[in-house]
PDB file of N, CA and C in Angstrom:
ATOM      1  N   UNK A   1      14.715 -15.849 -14.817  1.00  0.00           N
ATOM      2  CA  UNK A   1      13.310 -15.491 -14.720  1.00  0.00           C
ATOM      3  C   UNK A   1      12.849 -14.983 -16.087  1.00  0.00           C
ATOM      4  N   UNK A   2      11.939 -15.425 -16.498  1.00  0.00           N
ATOM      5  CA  UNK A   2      11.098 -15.212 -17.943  1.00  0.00           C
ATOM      6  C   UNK A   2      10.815 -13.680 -18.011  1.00  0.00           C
ATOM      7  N   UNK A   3      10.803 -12.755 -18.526  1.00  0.00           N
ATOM      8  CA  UNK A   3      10.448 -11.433 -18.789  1.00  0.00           C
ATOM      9  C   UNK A   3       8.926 -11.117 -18.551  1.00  0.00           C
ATOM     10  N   UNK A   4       8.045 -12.210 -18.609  1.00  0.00           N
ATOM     11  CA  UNK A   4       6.842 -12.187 -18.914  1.00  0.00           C
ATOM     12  C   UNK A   4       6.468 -12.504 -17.242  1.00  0.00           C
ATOM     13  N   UNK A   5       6.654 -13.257 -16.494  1.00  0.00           N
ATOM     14  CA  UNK A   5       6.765 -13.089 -14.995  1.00  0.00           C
ATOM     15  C   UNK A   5       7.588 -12.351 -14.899  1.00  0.00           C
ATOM     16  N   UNK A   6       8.230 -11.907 -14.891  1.00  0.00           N
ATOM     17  CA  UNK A   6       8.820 -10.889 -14.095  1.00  0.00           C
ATOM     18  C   UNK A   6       8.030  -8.919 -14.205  1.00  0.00           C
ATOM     19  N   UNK A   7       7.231  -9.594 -15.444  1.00  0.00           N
ATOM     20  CA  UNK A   7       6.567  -8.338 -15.864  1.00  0.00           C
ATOM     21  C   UNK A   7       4.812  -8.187 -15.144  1.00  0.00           C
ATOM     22  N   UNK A   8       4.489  -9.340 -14.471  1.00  0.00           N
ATOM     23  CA  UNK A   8       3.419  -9.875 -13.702  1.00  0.00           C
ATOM     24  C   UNK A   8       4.204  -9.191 -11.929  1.00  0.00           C
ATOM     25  N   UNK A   9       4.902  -9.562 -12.141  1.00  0.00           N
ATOM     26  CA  UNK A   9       5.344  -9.028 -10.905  1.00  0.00           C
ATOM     27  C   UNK A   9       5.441  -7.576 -10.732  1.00  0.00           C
ATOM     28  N   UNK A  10       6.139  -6.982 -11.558  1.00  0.00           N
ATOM     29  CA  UNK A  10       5.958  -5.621 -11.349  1.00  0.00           C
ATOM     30  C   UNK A  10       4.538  -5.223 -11.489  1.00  0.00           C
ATOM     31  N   UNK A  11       4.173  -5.434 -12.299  1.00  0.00           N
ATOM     32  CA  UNK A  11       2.427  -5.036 -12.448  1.00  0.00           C
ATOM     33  C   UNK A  11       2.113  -5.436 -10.925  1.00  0.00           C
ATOM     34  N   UNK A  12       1.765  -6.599 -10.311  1.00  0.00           N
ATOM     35  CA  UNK A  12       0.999  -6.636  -8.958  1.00  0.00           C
ATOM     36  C   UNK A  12       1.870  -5.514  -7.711  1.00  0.00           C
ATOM     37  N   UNK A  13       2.950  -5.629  -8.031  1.00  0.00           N
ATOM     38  CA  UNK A  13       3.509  -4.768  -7.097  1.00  0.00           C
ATOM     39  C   UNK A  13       3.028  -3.128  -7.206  1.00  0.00           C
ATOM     40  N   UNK A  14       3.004  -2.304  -8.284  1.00  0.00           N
ATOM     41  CA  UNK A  14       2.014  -1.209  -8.640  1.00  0.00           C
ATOM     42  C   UNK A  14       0.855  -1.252  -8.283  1.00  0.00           C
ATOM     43  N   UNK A  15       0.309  -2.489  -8.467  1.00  0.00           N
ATOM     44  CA  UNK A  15      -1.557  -2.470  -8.255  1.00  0.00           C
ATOM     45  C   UNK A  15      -1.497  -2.639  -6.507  1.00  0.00           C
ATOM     46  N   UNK A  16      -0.659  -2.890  -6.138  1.00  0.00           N
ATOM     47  CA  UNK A  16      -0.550  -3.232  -3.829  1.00  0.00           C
ATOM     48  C   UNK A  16      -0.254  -1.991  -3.902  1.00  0.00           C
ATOM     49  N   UNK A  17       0.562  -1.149  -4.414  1.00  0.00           N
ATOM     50  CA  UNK A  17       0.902   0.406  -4.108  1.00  0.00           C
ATOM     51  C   UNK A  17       0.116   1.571  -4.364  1.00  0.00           C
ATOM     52  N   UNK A  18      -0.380   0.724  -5.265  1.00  0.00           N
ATOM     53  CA  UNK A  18      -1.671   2.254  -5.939  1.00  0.00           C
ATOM     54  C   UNK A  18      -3.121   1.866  -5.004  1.00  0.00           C
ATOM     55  N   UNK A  19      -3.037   0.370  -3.918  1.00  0.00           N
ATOM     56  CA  UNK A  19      -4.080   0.264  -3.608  1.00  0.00           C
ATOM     57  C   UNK A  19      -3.937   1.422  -1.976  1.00  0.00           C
ATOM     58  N   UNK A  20      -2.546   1.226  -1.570  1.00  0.00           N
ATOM     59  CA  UNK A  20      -1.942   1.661  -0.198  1.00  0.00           C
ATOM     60  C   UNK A  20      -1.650   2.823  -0.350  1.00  0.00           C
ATOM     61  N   UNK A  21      -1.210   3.718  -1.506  1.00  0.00           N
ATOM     62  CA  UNK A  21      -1.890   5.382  -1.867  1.00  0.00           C
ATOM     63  C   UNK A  21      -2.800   5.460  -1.704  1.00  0.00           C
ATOM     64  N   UNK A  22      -3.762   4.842  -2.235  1.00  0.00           N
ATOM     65  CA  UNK A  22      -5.112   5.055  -2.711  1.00  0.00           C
ATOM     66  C   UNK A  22      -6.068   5.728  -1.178  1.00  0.00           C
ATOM     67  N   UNK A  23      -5.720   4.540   0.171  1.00  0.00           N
ATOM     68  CA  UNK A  23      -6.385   4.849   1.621  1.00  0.00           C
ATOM     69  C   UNK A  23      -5.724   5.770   2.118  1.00  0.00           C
ATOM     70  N   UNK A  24      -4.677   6.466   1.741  1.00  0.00           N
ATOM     71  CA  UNK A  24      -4.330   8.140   2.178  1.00  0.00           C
ATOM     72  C   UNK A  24      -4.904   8.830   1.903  1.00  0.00           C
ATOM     73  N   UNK A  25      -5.632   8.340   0.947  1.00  0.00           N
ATOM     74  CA  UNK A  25      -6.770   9.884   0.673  1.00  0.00           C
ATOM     75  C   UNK A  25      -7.865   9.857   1.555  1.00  0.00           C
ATOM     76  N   UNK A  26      -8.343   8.677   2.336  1.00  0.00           N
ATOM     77  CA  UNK A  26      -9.167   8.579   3.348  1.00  0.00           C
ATOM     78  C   UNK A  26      -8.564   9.066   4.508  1.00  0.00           C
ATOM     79  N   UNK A  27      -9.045  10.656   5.128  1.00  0.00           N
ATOM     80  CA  UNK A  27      -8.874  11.058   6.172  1.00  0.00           C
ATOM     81  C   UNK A  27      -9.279   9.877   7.734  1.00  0.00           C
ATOM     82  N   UNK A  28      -9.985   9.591   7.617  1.00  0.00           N
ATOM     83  CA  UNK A  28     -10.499   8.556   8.431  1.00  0.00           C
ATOM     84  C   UNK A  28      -9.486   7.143   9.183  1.00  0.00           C
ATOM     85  N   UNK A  29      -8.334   7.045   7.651  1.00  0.00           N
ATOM     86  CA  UNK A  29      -7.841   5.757   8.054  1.00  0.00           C
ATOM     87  C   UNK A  29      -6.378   6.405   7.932  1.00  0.00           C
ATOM     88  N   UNK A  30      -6.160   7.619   7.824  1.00  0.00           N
ATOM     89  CA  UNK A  30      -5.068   8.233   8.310  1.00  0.00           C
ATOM     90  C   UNK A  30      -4.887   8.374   9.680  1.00  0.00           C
ATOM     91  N   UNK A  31      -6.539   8.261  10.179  1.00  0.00           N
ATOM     92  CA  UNK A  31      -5.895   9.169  11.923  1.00  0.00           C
ATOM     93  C   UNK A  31      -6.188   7.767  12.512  1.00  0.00           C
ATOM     94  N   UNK A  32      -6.793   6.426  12.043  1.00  0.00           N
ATOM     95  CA  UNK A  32      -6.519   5.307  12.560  1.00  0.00           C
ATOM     96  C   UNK A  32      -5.667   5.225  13.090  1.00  0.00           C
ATOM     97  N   UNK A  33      -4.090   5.259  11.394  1.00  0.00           N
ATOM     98  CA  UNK A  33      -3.275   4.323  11.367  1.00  0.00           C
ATOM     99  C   UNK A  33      -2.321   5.054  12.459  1.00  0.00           C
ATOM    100  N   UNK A  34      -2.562   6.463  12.343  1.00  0.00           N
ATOM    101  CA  UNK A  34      -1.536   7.351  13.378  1.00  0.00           C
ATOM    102  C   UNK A  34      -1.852   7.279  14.670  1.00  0.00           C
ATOM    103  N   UNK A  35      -3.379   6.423  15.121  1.00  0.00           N
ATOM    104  CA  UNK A  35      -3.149   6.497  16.504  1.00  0.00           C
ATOM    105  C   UNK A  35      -2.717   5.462  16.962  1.00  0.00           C
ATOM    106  N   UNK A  36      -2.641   4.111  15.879  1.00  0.00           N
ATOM    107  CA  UNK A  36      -2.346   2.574  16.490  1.00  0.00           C
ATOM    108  C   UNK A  36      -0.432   3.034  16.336  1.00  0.00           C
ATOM    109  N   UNK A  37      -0.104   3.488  15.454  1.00  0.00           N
ATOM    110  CA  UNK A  37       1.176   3.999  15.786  1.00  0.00           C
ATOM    111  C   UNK A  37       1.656   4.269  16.805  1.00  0.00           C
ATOM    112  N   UNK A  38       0.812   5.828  17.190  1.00  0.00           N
ATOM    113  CA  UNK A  38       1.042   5.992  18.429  1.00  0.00           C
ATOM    114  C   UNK A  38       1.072   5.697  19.824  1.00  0.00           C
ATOM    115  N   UNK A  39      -0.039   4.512  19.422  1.00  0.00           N
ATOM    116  CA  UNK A  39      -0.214   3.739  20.751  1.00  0.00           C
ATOM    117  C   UNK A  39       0.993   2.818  21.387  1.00  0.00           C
ATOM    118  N   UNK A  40       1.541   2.302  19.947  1.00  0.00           N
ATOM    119  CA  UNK A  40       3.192   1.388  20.602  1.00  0.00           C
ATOM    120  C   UNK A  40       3.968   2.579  21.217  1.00  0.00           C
ATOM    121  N   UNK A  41       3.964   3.434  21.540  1.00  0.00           N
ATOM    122  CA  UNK A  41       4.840   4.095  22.356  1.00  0.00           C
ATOM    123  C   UNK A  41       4.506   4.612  24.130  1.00  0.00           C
TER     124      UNK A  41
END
């Protein structure tokens, strides 16, 4: 694998993670995600 893709890759993988931090700071889609959680049980 070329350094230069492989360096595209890490970059998009940071930018999906900093996007999926990012909606924890939304109280709103915290108590979503914890009630569809909770609902499989």
């Amino acid at each position: 694998m070329k350094p230069l893709h492989k360096s595209l890759i890490y970059a998009g993988v940071l930018v999906v993670l900093g996007l999926v931090f990012a909606l924890y700071t939304r109280p709103d889609f915290v108590m979503t995600l914890a009630n569809q959680v909770w609902g499989c049980f």
